[in-house]
Protein backbone atom coordinates (compact mmCIF):
# COMPACT_ATOMS: atom_id res chain seq x y z
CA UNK A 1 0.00 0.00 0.00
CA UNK A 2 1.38 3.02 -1.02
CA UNK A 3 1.28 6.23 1.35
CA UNK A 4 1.17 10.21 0.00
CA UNK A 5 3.29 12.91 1.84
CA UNK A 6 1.00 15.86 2.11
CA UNK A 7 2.68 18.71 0.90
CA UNK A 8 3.73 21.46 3.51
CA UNK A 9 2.01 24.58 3.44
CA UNK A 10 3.77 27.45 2.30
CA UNK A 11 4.06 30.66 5.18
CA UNK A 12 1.66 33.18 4.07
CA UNK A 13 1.39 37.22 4.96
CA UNK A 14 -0.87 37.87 7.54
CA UNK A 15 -2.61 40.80 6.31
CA UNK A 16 -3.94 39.24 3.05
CA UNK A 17 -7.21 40.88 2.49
CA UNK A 18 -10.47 39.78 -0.13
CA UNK A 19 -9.96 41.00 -3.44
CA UNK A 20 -12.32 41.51 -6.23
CA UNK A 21 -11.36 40.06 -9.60
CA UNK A 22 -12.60 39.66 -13.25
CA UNK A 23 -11.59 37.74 -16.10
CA UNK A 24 -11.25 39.41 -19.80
CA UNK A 25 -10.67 36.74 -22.21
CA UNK A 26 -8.26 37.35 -24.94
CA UNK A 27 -6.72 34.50 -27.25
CA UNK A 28 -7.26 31.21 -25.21
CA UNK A 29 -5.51 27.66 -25.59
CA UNK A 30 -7.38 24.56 -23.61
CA UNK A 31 -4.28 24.92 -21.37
CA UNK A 32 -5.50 28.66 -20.19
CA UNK A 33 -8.64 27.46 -20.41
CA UNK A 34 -8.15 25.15 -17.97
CA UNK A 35 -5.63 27.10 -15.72
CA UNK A 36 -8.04 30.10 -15.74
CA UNK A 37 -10.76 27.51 -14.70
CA UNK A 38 -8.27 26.36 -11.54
CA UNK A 39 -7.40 29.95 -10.83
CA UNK A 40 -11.13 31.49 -10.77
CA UNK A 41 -12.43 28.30 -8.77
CA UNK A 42 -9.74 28.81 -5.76
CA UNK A 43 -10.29 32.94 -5.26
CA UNK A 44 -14.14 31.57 -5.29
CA UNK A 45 -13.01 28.81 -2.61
CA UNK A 46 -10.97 31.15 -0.56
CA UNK A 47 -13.68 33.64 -0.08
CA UNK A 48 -12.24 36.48 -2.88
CA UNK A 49 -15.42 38.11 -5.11
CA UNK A 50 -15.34 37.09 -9.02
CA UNK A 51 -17.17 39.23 -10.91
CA UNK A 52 -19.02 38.91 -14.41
CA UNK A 53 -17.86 42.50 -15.71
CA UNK A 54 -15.33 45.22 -14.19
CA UNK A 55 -16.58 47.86 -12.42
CA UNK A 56 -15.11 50.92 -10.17
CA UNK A 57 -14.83 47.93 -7.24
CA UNK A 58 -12.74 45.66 -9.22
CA UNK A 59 -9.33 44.93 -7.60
CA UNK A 60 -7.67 43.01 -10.66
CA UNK A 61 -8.52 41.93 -14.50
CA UNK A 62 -7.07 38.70 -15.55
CA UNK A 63 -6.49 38.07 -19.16
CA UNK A 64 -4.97 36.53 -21.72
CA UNK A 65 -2.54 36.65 -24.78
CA UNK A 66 -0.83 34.54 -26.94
CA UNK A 67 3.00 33.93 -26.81
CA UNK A 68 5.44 36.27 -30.01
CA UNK A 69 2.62 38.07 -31.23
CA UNK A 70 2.32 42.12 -30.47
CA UNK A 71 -0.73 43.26 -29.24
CA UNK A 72 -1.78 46.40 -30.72
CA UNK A 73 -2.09 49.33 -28.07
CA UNK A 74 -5.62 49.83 -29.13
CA UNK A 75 -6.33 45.97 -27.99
CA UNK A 76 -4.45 46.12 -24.62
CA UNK A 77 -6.49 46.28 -21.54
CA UNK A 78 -3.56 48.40 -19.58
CA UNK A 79 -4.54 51.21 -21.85
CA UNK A 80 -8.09 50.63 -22.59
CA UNK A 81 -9.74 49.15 -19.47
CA UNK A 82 -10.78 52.26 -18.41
CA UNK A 83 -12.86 53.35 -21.66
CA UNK A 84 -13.81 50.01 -22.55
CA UNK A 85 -15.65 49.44 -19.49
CA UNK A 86 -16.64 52.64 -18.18
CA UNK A 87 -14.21 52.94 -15.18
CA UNK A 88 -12.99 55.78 -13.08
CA UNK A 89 -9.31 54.03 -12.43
CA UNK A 90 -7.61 51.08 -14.10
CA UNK A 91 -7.81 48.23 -12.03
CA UNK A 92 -4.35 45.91 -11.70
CA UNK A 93 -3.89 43.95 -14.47
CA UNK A 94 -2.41 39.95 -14.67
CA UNK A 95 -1.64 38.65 -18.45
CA UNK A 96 -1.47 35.47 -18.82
CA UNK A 97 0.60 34.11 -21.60
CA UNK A 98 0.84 30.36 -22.70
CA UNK A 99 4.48 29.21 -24.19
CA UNK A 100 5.22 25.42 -25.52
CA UNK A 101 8.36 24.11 -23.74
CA UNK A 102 10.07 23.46 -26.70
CA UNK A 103 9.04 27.05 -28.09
CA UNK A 104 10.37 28.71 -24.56
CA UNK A 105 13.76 26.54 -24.49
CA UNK A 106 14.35 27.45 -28.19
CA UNK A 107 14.02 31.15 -27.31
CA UNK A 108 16.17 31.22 -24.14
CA UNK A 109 18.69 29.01 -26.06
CA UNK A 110 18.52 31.78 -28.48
CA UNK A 111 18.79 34.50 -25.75
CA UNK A 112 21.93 32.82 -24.24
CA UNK A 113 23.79 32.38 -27.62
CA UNK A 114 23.12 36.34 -28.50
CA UNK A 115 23.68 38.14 -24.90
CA UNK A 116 27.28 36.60 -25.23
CA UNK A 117 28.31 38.35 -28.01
CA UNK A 118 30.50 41.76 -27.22
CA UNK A 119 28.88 43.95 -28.58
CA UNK A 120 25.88 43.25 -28.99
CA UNK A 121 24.26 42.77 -32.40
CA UNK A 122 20.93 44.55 -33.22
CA UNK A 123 19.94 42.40 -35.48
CA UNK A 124 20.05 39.24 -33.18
CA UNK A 125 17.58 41.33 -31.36
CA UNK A 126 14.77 41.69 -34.03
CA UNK A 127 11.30 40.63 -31.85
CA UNK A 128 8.16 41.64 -33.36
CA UNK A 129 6.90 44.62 -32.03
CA UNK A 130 9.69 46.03 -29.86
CA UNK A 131 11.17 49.39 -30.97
CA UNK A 132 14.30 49.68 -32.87
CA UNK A 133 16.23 50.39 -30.22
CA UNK A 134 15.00 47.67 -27.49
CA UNK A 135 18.05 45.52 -28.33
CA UNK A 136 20.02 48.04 -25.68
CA UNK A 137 17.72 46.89 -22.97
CA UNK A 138 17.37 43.47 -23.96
CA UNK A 139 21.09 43.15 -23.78
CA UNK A 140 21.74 45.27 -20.45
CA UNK A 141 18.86 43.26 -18.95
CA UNK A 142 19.67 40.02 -20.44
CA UNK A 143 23.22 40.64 -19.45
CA UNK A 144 22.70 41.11 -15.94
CA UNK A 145 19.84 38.72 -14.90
CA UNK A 146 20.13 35.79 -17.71
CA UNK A 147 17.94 34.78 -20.84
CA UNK A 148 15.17 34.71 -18.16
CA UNK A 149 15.37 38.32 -17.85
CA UNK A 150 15.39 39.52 -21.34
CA UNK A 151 12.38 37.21 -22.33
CA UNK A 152 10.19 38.47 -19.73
CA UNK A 153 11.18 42.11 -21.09
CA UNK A 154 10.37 40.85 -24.46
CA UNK A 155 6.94 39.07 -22.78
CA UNK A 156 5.62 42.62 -21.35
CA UNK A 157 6.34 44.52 -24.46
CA UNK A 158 4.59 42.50 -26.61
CA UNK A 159 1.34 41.95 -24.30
CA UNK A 160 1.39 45.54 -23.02
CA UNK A 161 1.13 44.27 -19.73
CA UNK A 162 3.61 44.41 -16.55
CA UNK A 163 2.37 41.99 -14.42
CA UNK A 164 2.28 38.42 -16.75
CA UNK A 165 1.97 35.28 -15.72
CA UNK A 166 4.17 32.86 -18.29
CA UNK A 167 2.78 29.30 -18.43
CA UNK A 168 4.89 26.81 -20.08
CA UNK A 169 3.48 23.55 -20.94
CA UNK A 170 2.11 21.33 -23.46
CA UNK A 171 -1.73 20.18 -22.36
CA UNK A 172 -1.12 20.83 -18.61
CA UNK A 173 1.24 23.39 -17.11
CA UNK A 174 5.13 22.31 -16.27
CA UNK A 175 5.56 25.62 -14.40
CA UNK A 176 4.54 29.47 -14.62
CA UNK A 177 6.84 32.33 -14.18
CA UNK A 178 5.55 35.77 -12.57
CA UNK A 179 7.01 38.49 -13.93
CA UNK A 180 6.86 42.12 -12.76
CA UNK A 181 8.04 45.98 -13.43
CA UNK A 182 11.62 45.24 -11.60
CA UNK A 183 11.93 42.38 -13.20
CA UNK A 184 11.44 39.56 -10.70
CA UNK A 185 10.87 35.81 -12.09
CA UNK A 186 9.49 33.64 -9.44
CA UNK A 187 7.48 29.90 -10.25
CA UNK A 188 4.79 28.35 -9.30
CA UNK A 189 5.42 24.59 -10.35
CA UNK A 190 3.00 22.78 -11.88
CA UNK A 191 3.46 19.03 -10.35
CA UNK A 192 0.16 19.65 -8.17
CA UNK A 193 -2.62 21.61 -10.10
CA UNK A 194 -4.29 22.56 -6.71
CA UNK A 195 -1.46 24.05 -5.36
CA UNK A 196 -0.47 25.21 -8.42
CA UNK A 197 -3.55 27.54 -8.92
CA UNK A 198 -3.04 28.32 -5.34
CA UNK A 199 -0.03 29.72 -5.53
CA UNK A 200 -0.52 31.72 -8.49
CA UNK A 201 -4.04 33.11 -6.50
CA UNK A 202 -1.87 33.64 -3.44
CA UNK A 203 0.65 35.80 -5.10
CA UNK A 204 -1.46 37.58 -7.24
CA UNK A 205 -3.62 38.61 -3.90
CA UNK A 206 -0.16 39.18 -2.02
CA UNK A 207 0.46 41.91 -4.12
CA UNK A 208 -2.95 43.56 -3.96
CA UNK A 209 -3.33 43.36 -0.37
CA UNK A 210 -0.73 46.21 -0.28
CA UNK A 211 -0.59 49.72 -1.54
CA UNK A 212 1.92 51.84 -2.71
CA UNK A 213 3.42 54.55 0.13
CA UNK A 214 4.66 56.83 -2.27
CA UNK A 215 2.06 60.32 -1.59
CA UNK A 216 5.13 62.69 0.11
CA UNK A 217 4.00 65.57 1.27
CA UNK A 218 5.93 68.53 1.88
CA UNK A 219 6.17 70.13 5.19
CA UNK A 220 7.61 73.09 7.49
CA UNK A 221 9.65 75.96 5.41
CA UNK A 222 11.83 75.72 3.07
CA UNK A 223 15.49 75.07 3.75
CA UNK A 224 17.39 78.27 3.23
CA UNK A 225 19.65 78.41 0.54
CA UNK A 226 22.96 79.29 2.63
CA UNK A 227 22.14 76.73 5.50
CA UNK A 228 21.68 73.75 1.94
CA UNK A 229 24.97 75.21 0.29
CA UNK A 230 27.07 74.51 3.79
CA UNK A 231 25.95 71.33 4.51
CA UNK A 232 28.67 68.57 3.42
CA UNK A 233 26.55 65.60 3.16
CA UNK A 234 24.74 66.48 -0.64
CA UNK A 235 28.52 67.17 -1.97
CA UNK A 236 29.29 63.53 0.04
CA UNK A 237 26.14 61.71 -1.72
CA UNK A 238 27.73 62.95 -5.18
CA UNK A 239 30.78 61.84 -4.64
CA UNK A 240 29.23 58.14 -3.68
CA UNK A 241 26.95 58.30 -6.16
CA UNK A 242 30.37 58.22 -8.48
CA UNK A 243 32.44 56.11 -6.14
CA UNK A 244 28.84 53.36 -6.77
CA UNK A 245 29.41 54.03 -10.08
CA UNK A 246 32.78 52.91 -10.71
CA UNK A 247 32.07 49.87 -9.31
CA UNK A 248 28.40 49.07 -11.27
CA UNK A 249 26.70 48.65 -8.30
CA UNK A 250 23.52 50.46 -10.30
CA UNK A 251 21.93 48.79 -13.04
CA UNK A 252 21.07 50.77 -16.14
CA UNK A 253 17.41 52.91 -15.94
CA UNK A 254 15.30 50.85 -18.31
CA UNK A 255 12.78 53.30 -20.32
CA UNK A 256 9.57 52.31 -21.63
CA UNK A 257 10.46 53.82 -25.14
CA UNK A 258 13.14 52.00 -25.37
CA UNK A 259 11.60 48.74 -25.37
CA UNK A 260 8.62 49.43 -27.29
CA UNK A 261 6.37 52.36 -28.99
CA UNK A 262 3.38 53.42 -27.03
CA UNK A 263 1.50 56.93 -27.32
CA UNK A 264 -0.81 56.35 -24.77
CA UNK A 265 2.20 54.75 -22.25
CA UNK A 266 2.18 57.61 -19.95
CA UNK A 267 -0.94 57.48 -18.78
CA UNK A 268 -1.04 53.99 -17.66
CA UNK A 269 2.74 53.23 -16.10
CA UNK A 270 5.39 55.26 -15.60
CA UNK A 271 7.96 56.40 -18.36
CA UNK A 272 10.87 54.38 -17.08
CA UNK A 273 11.88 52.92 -13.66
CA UNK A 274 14.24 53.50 -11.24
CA UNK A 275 17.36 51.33 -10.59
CA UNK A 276 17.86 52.12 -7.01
CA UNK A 277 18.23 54.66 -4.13
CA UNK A 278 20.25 56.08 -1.62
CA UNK A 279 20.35 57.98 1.28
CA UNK A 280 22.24 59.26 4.18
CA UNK A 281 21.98 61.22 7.67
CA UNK A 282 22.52 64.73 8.11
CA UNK A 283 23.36 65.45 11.90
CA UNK A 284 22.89 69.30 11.19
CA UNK A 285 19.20 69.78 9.53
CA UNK A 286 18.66 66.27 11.68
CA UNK A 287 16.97 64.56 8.51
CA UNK A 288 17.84 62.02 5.79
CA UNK A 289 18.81 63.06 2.28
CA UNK A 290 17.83 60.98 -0.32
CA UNK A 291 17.70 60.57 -3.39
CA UNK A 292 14.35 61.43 -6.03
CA UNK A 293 12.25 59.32 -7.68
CA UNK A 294 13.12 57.93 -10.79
CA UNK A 295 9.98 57.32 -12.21
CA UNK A 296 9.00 60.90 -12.85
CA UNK A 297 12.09 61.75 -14.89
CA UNK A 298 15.31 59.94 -15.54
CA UNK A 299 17.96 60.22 -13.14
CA UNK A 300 21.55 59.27 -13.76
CA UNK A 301 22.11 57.52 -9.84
CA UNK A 302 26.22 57.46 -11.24
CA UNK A 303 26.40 60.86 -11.44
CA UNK A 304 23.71 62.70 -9.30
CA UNK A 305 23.17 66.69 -8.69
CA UNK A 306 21.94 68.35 -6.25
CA UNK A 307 18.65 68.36 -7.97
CA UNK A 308 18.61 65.03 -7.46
CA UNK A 309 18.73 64.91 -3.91
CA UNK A 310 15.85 65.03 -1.61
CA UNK A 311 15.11 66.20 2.22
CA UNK A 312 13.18 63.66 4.36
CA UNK A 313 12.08 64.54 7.88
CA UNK A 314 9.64 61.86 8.58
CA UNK A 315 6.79 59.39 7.41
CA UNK A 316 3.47 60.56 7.53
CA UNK A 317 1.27 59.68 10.39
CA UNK A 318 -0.60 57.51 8.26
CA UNK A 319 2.10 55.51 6.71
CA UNK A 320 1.33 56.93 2.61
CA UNK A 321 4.14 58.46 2.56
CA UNK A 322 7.10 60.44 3.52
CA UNK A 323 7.31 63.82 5.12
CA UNK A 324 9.85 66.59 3.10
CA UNK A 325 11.08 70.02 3.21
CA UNK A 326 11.82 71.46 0.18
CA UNK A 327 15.50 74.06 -0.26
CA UNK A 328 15.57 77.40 -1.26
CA UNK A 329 17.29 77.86 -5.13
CA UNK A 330 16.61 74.26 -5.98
CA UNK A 331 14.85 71.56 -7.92
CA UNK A 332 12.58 69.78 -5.76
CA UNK A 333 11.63 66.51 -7.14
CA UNK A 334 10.07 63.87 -4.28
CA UNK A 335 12.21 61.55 -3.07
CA UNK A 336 12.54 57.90 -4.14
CA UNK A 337 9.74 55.55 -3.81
CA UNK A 338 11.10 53.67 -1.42
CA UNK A 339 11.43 56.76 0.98
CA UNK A 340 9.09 55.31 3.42
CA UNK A 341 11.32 52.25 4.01
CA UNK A 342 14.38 54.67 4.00
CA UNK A 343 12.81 56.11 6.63
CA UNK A 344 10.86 54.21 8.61
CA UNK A 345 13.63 51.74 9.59
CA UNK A 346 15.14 53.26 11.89
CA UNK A 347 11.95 53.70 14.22
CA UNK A 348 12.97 50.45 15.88
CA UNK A 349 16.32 51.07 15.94
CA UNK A 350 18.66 52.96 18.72
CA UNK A 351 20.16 56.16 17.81
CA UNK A 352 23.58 57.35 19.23
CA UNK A 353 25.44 60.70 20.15
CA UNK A 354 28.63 61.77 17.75
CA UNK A 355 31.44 61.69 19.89
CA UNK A 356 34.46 64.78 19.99
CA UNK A 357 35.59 63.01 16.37
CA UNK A 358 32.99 64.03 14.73
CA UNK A 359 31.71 67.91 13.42
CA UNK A 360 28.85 68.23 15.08
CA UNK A 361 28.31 65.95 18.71
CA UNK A 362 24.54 65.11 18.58
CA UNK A 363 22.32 62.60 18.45
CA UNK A 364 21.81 60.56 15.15
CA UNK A 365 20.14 56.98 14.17
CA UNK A 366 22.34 54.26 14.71
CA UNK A 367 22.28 53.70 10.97
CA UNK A 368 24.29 56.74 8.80
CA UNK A 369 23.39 55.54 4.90
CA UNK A 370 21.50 53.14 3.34
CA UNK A 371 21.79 51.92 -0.56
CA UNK A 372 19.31 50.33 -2.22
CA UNK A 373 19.95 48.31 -5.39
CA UNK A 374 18.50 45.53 -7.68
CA UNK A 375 21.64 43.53 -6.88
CA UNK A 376 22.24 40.44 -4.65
CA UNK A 377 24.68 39.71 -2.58
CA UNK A 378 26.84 36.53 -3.00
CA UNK A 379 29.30 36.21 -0.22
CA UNK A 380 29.48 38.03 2.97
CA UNK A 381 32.45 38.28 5.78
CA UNK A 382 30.47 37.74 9.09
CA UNK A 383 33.14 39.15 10.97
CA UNK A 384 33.00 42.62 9.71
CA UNK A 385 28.87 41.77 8.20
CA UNK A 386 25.78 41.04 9.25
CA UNK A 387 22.84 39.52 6.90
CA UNK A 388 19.22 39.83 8.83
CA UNK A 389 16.32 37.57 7.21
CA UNK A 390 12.73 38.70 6.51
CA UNK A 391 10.25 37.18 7.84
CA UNK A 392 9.52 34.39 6.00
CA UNK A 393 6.29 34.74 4.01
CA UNK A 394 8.31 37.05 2.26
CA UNK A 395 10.46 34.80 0.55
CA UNK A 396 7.68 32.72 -0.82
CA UNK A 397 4.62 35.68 -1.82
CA UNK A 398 7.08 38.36 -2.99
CA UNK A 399 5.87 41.63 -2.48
CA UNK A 400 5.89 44.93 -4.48
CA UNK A 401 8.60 47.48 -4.49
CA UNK A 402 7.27 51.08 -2.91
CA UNK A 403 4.59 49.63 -1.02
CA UNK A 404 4.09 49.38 2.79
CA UNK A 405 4.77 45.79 2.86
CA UNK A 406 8.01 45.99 1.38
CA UNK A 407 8.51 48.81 4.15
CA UNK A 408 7.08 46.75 6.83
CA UNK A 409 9.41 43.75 5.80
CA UNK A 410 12.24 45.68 5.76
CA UNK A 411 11.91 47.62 8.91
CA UNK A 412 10.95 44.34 10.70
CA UNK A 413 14.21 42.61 9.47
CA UNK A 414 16.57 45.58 10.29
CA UNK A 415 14.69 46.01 13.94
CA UNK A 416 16.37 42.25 14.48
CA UNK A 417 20.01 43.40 13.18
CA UNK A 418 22.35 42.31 16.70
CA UNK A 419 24.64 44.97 14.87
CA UNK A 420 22.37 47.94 14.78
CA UNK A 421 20.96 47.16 18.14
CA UNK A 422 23.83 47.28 19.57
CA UNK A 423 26.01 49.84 18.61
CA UNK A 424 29.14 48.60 19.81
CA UNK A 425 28.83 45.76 17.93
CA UNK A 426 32.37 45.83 15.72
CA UNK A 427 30.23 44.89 12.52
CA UNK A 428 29.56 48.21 10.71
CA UNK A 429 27.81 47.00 7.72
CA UNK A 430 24.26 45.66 7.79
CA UNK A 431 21.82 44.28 4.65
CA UNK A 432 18.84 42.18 3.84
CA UNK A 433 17.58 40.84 0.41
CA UNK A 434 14.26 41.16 -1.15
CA UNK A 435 13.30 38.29 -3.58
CA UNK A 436 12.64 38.88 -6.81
CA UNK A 437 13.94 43.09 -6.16
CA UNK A 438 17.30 43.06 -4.65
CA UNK A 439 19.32 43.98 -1.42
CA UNK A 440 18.95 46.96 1.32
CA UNK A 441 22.25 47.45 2.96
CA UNK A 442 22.56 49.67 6.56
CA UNK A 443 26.21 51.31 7.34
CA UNK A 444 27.00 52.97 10.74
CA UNK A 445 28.49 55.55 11.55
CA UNK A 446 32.45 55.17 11.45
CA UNK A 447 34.89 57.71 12.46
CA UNK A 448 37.30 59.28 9.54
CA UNK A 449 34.94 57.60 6.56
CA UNK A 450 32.60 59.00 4.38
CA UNK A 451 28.80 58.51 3.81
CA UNK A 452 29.09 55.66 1.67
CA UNK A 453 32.75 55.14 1.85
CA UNK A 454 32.84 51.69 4.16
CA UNK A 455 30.40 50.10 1.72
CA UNK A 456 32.72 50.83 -1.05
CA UNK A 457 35.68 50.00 0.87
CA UNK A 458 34.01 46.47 2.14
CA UNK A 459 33.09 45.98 -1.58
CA UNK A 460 36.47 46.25 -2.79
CA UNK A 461 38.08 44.22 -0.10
CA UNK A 462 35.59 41.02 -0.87
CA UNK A 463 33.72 41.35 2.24
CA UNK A 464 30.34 42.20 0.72
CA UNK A 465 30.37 39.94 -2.55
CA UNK A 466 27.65 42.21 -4.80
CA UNK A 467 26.36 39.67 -7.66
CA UNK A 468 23.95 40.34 -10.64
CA UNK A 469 21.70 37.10 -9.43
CA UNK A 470 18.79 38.29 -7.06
CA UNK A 471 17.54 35.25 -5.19
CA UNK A 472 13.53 34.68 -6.77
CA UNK A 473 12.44 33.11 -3.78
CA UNK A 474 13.57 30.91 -0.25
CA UNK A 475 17.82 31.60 0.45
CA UNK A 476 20.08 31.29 3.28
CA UNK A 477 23.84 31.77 3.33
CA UNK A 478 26.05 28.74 4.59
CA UNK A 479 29.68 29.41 5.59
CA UNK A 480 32.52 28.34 3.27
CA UNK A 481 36.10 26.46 4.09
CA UNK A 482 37.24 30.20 4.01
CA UNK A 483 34.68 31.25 6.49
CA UNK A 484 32.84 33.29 4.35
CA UNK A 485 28.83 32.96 4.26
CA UNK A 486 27.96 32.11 1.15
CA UNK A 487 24.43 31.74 -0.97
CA UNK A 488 22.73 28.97 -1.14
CA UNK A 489 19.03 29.08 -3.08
CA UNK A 490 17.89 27.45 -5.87
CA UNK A 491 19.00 29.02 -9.25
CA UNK A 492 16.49 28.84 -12.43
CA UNK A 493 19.16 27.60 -15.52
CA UNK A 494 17.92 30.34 -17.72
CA UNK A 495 19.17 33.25 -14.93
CA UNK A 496 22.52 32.04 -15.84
CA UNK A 497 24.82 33.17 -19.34
């Protein structure tokens, strides 16, 4: 007699939430048929509304298109929802997009042959629909996160959707990948169709039980023009900005345009994303300078200005956002989207008083700067490092970037740093990694450095190993014969070159 292990439920984020959703067929296969069917039948069984036809309650519209062939604009639901069915706001949108295996291994063999050319050959790049000039971010992308990563940039430009859901299978699904604006790539394997059409439901509601904490508002007066100009810390963040650069720590801005040739783009996702955000403390105007979002223009994070920078004094009582004062003379974009977490973090954390060594002896957060990049982090040296773990839901429903879970998750796993709680702890450099998004380092404050300067420093001396490969879902780092803590997750074979 044979016996069945029950599969072990996966952790899940406590403050899920019901969701409303609504299915808008476009070009079906049996195989959607029949994972739509699965997907539809467990929101019903986990208490989630499905609706007939979207309306101004509607959470999310699932739908479909077919794998290598453009959509036209006109036909895309991210730009016509809204008209189409009468609605005040565009509800979240899930593709879903049905590939053959031997059709998906013949493209990513493809991929892998063309991203190792040097240079790169436009016409290798030649995908229907994609503007002339997407071959740049095919081959930055593809480059730096695999075949993997340049398909699913392929995948959204020619469904004119973000958020797709890649099935690959023949009559019943082998596996679906999740892809996403920052270009994350986790599976749901299809060995188990009831768990997979769980987790495909439980990710897709993951990311719309949170929302995005990115309405700043500007308080106080402005900063006055001589008090901005004597400050040392915006002329420091340029300087970093350029050290980072050196050292490619910040991945290439990727720009709509660039990938494919929208009128209407701008007013259904923003004109390119950000690749990342810092920020550090200024003991004088006691408040964090950042810096801007990325989304509303581009910003070169190499080689920053002091337009570029932002002042943050605090997170609105309400959690939407982050609190700013504007300066006298300059540009004043708001700060990065991820200023809440920035922020936030170190509302669990001590803070300390500058000692005779420094300029000014006052009291400060424990933590000085913080980067933010869509990098991993391969090898760490635990004697001069710390790595603090999320909570674990988080590596199995990834969550957004900019939203309050991501800002939860992140304060929550610096709040447990031994490093940061204890200031005296010798280890000076702190960081956590989001799946699927990439790593949040913490640096203390060190006498005789520079904002920025022992990341650098512990960068170039191997003890903070920065990789291209962000973990897509559960890691851990094991130590090494050299001592070293080292990654240990499992890999997808199309992230690699």
């Amino acid at each position: 007699m044979s016996t069945s292990v029950m599969p072990i439920a996966k952790p899940r984020h406590p403050w899920l939430r019901r969701v409303r959703v609504s299915f808008v067929p476009g070009p079906m296969t049996p195989l959607l048929e029949s994972v739509v069917d699965g997907i539809l039948r467990v929101f019903r069984r986990f208490g989630h509304d499905v609706q007939e036809t979207p309306d101004d309650s509607t959470d999310v519209i699932i739908t479909t298109a077919p794998f290598g062939q453009p959509l036209r604009w006109r036909d895309a639901l991210l730009f016509t929802a809204r008209r189409r069915f009468q609605l005040r706001r565009t509800p979240t949108l899930y593709t879903l997009v049905h590939v053959r295996p031997r059709e998906f291994r013949r493209v990513l063999s493809h991929l892998r042959q063309i991203l190792r050319k040097d240079p790169p050959d436009p016409r290798d790049f030649d995908f229907a629909g994609l503007a002339p000039q997407a071959y740049r971010v095919l081959y930055e992308q593809g480059r730096r996160g695999g075949p993997i990563l340049a398909l699913e940039r392929i995948v959204q430009a020619q469904t004119k959707s973000i958020r797709v859901i890649l099935i690959v299978g023949e009559d019943k699904p082998e596996v679906a990948y999740h892809f996403d604006l920052v270009g994350a790539y986790p599976k749901s394997q299809g060995d188990n169709p009831d768990l997979f059409h769980e987790d495909i439901v439980l990710r897709m509601v993951t990311t719309l039980s949170t929302r995005e904490v990115t309405r700043h508002e500007v308080v106080g007066d402005p900063i006055p023009r001589a008090v901005w100009d004597r400050l040392s810390t915006p002329r420091a963040m340029q300087v970093a900005a350029r050290e980072l650069g050196k050292r490619h720590f910040f991945t290439e801005m990727v720009r709509i345009a660039d990938l494919v040739q929208v009128p209407a783009v701008a007013d259904a996702v923003a004109s390119q994303y950000s690749e990342g955000c810092f920020a550090t403390w200024d003991p004088e105007i006691h408040a964090l300078i950042a810096t801007v979002t990325g989304s509303a223009r581009p910003v070169d994070k190499d080689n920053i200005t002091e337009d570029d920078l932002a002042v943050i004094v605090g997170v609105r009582p309400d959690g939407q956002g982050a609190r700013v004062r504007h300066v006298e003379g300059k540009r004043n974009d708001p700060p990065s989207s991820e200023a809440v977490e920035l922020m936030d973090m170190d509302s669990l954390l001590p803070r300390v008083t500058l000692g005779p060594e420094w300029p000014q002896q006052v009291e400060v957060p424990v933590v000085r700067s913080k980067l933010h990049g869509h990098r991993g982090i391969a090898a760490y040296d635990p004697q001069r490092v710390e790595y603090v773990p999320l909570d674990d839901p988080y590596y199995h429903y990834l969550v957004s970037c900019a939203t309050e879970a991501q800002a939860r998750g992140i304060k929550g796993a610096f709040a447990r740093s031994e490093a940061l709680q204890n200031p005296d702890d010798p280890r000076q450099v702190v960081f956590t990694v989001l799946p699927g998004h990439g790593v949040v380092m913490a640096e203390k404050w060190v006498p005789g450095k520079a904002p920025f300067q022992v990341l650098w420093e512990y960068m170039d001396a191997g003890y903070l190993v920065v990789d291209n490969y962000v973990p897509q879902g559960p890691m851990r780092y094991v130590p090494d014969e050299t001592g070293r803590m080292v990654l240990e997750t499992d890999r997808d074979e199309w992230s690699y070159l």
